[in-house]
PDB file of N, CA and C in Angstrom:
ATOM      1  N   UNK A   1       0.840  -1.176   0.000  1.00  0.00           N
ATOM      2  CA  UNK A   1       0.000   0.000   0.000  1.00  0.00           C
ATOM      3  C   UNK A   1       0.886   1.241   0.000  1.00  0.00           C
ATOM      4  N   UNK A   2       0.462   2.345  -0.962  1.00  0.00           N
ATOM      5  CA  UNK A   2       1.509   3.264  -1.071  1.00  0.00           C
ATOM      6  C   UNK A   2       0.940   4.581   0.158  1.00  0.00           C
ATOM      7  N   UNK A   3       1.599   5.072   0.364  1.00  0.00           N
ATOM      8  CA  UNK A   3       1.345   6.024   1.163  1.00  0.00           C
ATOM      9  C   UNK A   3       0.294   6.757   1.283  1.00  0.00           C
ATOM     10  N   UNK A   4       0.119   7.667   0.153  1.00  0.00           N
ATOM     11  CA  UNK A   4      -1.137   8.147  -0.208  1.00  0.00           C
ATOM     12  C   UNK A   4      -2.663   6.956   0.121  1.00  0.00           C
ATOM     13  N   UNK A   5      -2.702   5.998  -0.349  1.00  0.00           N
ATOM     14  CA  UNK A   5      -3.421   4.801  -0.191  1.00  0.00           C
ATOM     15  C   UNK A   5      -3.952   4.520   1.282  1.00  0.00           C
ATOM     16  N   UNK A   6      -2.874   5.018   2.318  1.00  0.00           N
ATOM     17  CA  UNK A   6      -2.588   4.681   4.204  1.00  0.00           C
ATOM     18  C   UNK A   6      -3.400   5.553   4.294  1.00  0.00           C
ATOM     19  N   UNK A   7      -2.874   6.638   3.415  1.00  0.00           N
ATOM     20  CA  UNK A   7      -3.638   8.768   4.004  1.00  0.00           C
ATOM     21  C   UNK A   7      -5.126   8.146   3.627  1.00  0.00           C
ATOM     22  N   UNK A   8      -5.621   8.258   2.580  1.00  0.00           N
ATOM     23  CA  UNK A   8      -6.682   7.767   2.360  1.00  0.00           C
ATOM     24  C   UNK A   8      -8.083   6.886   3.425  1.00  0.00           C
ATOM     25  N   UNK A   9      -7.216   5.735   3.718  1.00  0.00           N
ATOM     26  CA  UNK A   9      -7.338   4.900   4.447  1.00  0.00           C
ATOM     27  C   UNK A   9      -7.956   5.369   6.017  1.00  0.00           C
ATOM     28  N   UNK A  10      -6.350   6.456   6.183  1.00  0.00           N
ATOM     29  CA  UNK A  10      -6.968   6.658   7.407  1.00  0.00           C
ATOM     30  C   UNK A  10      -8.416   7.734   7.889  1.00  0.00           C
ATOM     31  N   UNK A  11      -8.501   8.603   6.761  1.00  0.00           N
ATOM     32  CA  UNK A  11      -9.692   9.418   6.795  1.00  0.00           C
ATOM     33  C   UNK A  11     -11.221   9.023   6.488  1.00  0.00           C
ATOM     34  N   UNK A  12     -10.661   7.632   5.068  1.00  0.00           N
ATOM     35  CA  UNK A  12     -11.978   6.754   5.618  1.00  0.00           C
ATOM     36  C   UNK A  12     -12.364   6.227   6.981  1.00  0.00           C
ATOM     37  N   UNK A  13     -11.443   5.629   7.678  1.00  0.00           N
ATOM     38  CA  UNK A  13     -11.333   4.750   8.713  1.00  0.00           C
ATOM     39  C   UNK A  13     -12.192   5.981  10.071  1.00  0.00           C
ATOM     40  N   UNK A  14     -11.492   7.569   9.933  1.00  0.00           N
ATOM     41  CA  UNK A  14     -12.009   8.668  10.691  1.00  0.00           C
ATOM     42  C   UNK A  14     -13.298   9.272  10.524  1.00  0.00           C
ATOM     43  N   UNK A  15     -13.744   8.502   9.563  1.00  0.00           N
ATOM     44  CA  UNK A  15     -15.252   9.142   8.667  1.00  0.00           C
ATOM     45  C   UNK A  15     -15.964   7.751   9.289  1.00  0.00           C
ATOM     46  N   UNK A  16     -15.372   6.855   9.073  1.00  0.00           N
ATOM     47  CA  UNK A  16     -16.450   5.431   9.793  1.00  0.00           C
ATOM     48  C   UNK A  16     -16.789   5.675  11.301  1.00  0.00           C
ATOM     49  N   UNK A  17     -15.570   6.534  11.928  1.00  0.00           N
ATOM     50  CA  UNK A  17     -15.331   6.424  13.305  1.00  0.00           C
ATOM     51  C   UNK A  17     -16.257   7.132  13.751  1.00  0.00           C
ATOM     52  N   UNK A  18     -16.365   8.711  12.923  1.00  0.00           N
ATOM     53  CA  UNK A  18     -17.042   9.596  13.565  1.00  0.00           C
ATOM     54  C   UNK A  18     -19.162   9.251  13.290  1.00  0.00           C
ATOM     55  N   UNK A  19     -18.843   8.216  12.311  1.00  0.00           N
ATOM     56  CA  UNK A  19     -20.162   7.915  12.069  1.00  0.00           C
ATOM     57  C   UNK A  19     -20.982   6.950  12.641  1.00  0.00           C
ATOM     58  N   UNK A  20     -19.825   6.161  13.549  1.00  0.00           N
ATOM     59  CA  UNK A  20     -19.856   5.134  14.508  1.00  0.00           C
ATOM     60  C   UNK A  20     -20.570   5.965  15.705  1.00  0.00           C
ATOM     61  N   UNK A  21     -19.497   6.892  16.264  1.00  0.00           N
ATOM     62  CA  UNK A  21     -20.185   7.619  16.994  1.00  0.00           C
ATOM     63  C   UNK A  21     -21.406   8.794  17.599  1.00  0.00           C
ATOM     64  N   UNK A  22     -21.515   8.641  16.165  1.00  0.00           N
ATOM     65  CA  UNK A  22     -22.355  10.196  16.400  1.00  0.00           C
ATOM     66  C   UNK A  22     -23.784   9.173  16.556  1.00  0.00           C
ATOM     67  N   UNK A  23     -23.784   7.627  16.020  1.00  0.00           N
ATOM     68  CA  UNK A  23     -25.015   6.824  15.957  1.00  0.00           C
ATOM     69  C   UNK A  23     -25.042   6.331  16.877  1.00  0.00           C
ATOM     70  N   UNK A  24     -23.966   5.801  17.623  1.00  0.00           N
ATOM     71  CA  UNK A  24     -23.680   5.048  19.259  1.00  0.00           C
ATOM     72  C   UNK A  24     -23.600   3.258  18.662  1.00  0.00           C
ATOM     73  N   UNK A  25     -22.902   3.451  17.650  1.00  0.00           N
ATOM     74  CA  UNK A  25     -22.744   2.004  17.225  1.00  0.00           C
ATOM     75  C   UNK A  25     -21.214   2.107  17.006  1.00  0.00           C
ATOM     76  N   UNK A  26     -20.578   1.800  18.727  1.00  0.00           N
ATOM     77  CA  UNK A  26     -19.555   1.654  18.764  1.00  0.00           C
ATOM     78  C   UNK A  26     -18.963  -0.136  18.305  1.00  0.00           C
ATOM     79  N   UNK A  27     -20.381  -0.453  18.916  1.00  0.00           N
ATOM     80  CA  UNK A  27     -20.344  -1.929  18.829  1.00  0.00           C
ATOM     81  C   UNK A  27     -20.973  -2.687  17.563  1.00  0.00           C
ATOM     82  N   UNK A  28     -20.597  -4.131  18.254  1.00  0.00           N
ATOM     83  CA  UNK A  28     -21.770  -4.875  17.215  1.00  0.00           C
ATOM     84  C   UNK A  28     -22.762  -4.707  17.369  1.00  0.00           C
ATOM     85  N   UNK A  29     -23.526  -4.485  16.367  1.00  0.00           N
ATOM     86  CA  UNK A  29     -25.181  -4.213  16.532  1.00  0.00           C
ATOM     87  C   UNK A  29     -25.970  -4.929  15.310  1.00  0.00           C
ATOM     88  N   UNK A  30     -27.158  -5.240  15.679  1.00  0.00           N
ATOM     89  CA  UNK A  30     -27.413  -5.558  14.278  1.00  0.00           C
ATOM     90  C   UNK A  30     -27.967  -4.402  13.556  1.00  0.00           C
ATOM     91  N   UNK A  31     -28.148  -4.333  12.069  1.00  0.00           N
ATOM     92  CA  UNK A  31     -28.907  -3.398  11.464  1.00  0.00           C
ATOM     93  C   UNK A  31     -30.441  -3.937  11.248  1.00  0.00           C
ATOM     94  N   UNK A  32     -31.097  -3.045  10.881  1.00  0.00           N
ATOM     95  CA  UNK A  32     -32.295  -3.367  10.319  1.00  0.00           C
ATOM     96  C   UNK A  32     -32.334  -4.137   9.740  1.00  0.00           C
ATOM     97  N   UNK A  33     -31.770  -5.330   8.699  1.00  0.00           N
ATOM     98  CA  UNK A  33     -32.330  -6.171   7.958  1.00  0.00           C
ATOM     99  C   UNK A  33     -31.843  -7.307   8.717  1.00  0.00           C
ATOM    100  N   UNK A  34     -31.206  -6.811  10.103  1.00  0.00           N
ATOM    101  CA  UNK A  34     -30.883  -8.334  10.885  1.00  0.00           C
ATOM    102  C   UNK A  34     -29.191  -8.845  10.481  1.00  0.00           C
ATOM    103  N   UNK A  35     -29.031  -7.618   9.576  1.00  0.00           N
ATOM    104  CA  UNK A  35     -27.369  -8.103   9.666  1.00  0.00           C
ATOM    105  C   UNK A  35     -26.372  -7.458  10.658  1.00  0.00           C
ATOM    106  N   UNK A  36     -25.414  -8.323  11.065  1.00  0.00           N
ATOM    107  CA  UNK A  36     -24.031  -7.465  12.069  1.00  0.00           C
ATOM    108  C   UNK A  36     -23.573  -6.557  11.267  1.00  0.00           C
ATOM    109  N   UNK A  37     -23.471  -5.553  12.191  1.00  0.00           N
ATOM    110  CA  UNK A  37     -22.342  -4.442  11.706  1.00  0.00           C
ATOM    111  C   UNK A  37     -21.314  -4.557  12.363  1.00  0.00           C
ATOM    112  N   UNK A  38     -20.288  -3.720  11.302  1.00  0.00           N
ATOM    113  CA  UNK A  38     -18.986  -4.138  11.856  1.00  0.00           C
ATOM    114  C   UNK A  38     -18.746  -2.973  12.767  1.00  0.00           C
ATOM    115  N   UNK A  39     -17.408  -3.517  13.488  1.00  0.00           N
ATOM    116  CA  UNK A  39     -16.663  -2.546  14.521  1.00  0.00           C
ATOM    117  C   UNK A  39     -15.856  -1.547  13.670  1.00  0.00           C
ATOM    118  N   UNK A  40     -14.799  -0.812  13.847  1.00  0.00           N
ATOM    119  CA  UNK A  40     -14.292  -0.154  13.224  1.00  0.00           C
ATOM    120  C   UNK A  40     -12.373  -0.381  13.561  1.00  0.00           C
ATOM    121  N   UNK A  41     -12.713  -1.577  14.080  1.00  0.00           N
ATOM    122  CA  UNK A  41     -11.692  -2.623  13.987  1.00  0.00           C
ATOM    123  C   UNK A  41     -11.582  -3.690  13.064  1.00  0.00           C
ATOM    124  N   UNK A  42     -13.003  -4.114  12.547  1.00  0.00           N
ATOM    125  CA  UNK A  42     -13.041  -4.902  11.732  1.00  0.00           C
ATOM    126  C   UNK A  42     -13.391  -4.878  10.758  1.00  0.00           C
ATOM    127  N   UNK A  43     -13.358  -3.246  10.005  1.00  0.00           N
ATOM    128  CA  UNK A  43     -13.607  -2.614   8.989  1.00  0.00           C
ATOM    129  C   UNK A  43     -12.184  -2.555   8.404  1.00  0.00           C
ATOM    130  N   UNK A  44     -11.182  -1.899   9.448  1.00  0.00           N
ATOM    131  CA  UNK A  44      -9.821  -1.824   9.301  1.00  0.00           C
ATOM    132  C   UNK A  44      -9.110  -2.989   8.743  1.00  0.00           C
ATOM    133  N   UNK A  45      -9.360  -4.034   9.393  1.00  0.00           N
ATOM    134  CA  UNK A  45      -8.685  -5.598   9.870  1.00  0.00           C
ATOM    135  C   UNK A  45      -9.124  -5.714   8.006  1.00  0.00           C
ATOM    136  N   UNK A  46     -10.003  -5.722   7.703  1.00  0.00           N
ATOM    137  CA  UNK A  46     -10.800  -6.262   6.696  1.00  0.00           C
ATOM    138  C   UNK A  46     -10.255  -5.405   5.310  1.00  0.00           C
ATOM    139  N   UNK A  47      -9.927  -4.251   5.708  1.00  0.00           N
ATOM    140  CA  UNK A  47      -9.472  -3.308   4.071  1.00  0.00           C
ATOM    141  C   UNK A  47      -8.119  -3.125   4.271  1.00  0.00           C
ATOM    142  N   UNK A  48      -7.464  -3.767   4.819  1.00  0.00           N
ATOM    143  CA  UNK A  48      -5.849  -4.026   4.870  1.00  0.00           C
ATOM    144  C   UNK A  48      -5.439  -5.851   4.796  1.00  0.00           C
ATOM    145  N   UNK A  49      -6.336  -6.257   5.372  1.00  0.00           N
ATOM    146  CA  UNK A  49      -6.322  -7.773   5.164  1.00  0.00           C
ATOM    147  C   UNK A  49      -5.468  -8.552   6.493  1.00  0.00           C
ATOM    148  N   UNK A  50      -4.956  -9.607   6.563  1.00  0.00           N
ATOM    149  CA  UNK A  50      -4.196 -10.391   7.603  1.00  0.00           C
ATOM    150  C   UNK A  50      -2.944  -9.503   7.587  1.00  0.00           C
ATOM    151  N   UNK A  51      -2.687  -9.785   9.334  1.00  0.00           N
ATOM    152  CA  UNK A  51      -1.269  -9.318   9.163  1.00  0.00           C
ATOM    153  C   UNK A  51      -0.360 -10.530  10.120  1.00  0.00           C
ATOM    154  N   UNK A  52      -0.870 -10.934  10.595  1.00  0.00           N
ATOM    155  CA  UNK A  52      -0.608 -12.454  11.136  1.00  0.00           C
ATOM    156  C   UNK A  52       0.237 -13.222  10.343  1.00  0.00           C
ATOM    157  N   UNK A  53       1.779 -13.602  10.660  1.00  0.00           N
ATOM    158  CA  UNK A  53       2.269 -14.576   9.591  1.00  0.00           C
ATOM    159  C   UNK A  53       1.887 -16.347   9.896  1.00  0.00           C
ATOM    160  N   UNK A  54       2.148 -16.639   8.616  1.00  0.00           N
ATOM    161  CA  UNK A  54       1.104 -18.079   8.728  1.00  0.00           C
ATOM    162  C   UNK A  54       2.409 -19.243   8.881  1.00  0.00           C
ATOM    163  N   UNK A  55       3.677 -18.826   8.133  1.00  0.00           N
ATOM    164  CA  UNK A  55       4.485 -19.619   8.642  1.00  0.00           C
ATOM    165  C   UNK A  55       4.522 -19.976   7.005  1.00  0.00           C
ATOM    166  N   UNK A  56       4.190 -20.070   5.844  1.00  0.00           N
ATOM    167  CA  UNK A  56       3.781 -19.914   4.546  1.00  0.00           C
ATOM    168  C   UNK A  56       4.594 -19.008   3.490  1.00  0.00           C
ATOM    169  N   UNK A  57       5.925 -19.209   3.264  1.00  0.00           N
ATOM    170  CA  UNK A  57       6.065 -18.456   2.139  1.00  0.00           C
ATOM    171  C   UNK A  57       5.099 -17.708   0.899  1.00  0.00           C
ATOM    172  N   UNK A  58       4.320 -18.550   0.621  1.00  0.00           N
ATOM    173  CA  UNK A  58       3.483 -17.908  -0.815  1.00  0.00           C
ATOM    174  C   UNK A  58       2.631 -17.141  -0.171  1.00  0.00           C
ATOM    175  N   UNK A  59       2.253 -17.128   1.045  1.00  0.00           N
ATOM    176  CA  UNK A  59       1.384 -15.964   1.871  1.00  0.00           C
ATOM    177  C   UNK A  59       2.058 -14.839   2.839  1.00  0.00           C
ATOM    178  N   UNK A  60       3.171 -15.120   3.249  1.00  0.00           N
ATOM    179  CA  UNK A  60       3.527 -14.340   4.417  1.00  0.00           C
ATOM    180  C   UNK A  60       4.538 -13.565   3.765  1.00  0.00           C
ATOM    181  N   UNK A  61       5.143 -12.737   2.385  1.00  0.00           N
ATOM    182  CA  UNK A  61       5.086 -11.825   1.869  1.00  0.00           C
ATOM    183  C   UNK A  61       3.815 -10.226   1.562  1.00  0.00           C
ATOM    184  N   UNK A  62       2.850 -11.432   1.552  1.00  0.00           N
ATOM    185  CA  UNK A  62       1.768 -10.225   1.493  1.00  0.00           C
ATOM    186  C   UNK A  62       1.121  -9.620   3.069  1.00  0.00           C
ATOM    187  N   UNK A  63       1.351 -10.488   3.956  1.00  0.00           N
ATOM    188  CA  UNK A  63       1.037 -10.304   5.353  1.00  0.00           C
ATOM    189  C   UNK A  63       1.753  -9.339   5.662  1.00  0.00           C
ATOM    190  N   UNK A  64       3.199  -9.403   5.492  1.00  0.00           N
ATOM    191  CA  UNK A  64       4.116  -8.527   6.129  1.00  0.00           C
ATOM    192  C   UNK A  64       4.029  -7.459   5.383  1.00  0.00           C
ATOM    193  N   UNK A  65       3.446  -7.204   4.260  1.00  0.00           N
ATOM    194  CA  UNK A  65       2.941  -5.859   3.279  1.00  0.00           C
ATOM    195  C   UNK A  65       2.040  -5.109   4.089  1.00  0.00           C
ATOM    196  N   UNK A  66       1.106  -6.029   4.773  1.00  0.00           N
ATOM    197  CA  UNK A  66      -0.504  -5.718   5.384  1.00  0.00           C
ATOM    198  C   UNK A  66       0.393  -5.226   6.904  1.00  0.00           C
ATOM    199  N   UNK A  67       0.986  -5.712   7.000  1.00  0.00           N
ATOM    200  CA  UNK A  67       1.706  -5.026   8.389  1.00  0.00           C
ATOM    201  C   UNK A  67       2.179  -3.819   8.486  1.00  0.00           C
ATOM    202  N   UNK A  68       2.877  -3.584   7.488  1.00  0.00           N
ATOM    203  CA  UNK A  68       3.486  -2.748   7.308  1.00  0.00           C
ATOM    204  C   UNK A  68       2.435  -0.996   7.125  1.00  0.00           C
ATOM    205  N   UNK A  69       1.509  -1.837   5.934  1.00  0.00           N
ATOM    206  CA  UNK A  69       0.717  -0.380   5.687  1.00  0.00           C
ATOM    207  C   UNK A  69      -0.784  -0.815   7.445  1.00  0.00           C
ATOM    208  N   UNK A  70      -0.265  -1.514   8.229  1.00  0.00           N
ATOM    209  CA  UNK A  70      -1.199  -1.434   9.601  1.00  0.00           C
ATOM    210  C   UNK A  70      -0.166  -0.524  10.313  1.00  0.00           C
ATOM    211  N   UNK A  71       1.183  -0.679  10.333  1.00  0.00           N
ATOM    212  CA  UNK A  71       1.799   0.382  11.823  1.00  0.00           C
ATOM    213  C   UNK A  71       1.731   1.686  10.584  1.00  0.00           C
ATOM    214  N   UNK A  72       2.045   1.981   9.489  1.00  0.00           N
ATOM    215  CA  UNK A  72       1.660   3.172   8.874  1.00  0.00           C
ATOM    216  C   UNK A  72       0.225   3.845   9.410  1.00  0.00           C
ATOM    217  N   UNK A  73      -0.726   3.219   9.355  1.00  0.00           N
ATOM    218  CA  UNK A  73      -2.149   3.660   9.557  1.00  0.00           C
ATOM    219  C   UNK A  73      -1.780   4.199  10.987  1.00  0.00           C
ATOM    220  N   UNK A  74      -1.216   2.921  11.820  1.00  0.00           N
ATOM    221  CA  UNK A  74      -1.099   3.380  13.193  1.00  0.00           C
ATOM    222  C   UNK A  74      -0.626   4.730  13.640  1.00  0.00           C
ATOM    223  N   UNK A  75       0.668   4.635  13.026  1.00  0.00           N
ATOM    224  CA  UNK A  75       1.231   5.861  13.231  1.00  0.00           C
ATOM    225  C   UNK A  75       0.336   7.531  13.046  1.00  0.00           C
ATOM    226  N   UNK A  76      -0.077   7.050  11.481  1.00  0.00           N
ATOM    227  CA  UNK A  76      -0.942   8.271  11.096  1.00  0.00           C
ATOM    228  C   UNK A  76      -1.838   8.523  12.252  1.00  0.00           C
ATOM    229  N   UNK A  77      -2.680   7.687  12.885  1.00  0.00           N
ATOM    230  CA  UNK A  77      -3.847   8.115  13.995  1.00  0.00           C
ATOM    231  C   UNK A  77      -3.397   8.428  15.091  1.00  0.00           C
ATOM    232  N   UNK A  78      -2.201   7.629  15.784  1.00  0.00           N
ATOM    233  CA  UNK A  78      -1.483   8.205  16.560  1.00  0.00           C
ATOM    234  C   UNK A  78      -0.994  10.077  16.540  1.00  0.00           C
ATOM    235  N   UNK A  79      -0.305  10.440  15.084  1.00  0.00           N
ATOM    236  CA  UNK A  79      -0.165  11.916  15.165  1.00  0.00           C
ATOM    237  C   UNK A  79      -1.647  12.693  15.309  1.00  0.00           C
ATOM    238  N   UNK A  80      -2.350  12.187  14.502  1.00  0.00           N
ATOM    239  CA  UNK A  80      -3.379  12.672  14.912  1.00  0.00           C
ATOM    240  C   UNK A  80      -4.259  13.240  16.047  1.00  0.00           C
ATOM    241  N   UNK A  81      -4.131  12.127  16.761  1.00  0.00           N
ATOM    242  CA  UNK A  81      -4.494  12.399  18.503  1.00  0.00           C
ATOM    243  C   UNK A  81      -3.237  13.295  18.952  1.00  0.00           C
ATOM    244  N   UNK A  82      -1.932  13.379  18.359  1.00  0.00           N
ATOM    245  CA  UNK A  82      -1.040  14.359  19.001  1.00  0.00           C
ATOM    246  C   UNK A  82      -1.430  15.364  18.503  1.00  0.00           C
ATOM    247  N   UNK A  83      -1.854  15.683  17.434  1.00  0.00           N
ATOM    248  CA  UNK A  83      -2.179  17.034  16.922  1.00  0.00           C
ATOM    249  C   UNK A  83      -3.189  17.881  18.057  1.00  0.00           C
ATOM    250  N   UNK A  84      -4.205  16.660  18.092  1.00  0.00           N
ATOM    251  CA  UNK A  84      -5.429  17.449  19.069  1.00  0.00           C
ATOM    252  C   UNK A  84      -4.968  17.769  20.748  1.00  0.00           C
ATOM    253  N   UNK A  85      -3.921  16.600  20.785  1.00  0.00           N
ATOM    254  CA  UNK A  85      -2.741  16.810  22.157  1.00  0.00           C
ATOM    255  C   UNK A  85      -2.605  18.641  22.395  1.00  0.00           C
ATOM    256  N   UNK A  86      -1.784  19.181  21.495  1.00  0.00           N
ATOM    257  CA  UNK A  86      -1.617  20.604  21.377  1.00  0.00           C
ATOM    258  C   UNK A  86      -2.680  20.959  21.940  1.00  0.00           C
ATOM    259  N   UNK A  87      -3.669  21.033  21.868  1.00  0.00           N
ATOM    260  CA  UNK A  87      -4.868  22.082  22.606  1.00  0.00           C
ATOM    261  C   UNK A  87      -5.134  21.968  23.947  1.00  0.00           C
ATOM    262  N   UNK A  88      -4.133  20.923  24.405  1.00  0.00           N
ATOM    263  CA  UNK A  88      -4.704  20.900  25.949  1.00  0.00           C
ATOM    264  C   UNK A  88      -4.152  22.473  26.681  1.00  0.00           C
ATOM    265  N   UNK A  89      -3.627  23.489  26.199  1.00  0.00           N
ATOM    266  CA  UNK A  89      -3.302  24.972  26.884  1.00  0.00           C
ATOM    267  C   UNK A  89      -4.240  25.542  26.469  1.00  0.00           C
ATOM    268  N   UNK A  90      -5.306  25.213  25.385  1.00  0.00           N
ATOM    269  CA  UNK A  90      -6.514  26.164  25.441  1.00  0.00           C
ATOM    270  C   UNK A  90      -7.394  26.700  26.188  1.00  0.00           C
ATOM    271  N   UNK A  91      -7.623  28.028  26.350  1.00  0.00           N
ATOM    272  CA  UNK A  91      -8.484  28.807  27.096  1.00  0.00           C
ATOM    273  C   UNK A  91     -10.029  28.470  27.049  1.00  0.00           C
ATOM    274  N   UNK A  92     -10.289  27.643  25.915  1.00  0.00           N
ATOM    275  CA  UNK A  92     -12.119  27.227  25.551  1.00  0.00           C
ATOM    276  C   UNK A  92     -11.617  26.073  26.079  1.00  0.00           C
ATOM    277  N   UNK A  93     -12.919  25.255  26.240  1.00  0.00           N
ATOM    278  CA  UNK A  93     -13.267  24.430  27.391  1.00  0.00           C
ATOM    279  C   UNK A  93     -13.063  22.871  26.466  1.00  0.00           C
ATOM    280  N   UNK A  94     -14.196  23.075  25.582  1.00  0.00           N
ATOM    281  CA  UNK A  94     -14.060  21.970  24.802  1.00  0.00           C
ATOM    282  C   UNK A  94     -12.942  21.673  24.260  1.00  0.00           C
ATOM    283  N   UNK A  95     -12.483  22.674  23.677  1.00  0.00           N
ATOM    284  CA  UNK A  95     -10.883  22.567  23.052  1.00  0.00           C
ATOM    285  C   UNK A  95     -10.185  21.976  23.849  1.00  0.00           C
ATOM    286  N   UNK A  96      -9.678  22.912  25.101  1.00  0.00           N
ATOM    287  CA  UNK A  96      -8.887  22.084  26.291  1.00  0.00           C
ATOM    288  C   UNK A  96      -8.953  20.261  26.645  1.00  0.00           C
ATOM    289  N   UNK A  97     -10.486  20.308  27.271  1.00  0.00           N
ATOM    290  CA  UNK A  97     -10.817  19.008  27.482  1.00  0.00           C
ATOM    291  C   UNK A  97     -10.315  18.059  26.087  1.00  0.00           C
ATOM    292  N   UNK A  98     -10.667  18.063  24.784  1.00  0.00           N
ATOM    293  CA  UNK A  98     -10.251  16.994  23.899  1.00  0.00           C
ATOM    294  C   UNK A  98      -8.643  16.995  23.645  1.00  0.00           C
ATOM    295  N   UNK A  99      -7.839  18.095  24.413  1.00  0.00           N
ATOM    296  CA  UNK A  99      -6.326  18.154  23.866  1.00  0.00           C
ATOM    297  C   UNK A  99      -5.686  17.287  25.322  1.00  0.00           C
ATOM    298  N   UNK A 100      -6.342  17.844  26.770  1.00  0.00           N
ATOM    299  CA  UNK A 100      -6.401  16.730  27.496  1.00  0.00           C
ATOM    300  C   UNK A 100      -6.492  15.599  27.591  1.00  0.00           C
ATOM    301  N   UNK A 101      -7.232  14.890  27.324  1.00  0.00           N
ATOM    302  CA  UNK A 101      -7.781  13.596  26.664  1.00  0.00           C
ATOM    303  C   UNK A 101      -7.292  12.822  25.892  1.00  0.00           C
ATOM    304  N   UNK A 102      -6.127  14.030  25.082  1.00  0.00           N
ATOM    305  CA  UNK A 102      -5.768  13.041  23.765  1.00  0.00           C
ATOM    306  C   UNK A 102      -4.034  12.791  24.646  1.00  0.00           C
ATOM    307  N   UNK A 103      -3.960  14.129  25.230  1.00  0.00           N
ATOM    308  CA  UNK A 103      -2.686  13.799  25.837  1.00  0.00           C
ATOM    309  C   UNK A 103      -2.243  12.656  27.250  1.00  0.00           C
ATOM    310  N   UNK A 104      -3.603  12.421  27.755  1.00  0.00           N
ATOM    311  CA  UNK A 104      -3.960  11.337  28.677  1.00  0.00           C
ATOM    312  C   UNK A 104      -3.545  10.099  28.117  1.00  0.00           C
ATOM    313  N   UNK A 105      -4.023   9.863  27.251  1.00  0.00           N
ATOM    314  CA  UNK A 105      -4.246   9.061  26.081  1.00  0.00           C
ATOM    315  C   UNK A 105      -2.729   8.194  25.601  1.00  0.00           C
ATOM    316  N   UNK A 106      -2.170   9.352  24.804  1.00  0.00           N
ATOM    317  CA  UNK A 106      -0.785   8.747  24.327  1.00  0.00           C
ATOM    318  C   UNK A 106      -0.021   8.891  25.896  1.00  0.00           C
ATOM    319  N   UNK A 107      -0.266   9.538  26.627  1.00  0.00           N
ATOM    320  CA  UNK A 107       1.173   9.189  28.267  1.00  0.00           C
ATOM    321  C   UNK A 107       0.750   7.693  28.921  1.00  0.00           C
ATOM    322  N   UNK A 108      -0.620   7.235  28.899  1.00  0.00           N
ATOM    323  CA  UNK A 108      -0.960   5.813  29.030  1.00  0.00           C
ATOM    324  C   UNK A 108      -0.331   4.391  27.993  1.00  0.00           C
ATOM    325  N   UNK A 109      -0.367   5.303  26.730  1.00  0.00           N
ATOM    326  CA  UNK A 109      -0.229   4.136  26.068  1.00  0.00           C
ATOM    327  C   UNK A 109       1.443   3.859  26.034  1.00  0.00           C
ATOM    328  N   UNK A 110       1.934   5.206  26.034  1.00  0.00           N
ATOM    329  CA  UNK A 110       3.492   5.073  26.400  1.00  0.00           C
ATOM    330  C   UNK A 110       3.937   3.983  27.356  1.00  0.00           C
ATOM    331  N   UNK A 111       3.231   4.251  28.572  1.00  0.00           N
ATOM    332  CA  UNK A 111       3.674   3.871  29.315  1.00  0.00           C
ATOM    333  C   UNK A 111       3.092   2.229  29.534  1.00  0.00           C
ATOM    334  N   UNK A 112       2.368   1.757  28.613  1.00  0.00           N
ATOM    335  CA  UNK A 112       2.122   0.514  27.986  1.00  0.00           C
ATOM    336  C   UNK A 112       3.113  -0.642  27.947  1.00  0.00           C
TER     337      UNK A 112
END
């Protein structure tokens, strides 16, 4: 996956997210016709493919491709939440609180 392809990727992936949320279908749920919806883990998992090696030469070239453009994605969402990090010195409230939050956020996972 070329770069541009990741960028892409990840703003779909931020457009599913925010549409996840604004409906409260963080989860599995079913839809109206009785089918599961997916998570937005398994939307991801699913448009990048396995990244799991199988132990398989004729497969575990393309896995480690799918890996590769997965810590890309990662990374991208990661700056992302640093971007919104910056606002935790804001004087507005909302602003503050989500730059808080995001900076909560990555000092937890650091420390992971």
């Amino acid at each position: 996956m070329e770069i541009e392809q990741i960028k892409q990727l990840a703003i779909d992936v931020n457009n599913v997210a925010a549409a996840a949320f604004k409906s409260g279908q963080e989860h599995n749920h079913k839809n109206e016709k009785g089918r599961q919806k997916m998570t937005i883990h398994e939307v991801v998992r699913k448009l990048i493919g396995p990244i799991e090696p199988a132990g398989d030469s004729s497969c575990d070239g393309k896995r480690f491709e799918n890996l590769k453009a997965m810590t890309k994605l990662v990374g991208l969402l990661i700056g992302d939440i640093g971007w919104v990090g910056r606002s935790s010195i804001s004087h507005e409230y909302s602003v503050k609180r989500a730059g808080e939050f995001a900076n909560k956020y990555l000092t937890d996972l650091k420390s992971e």
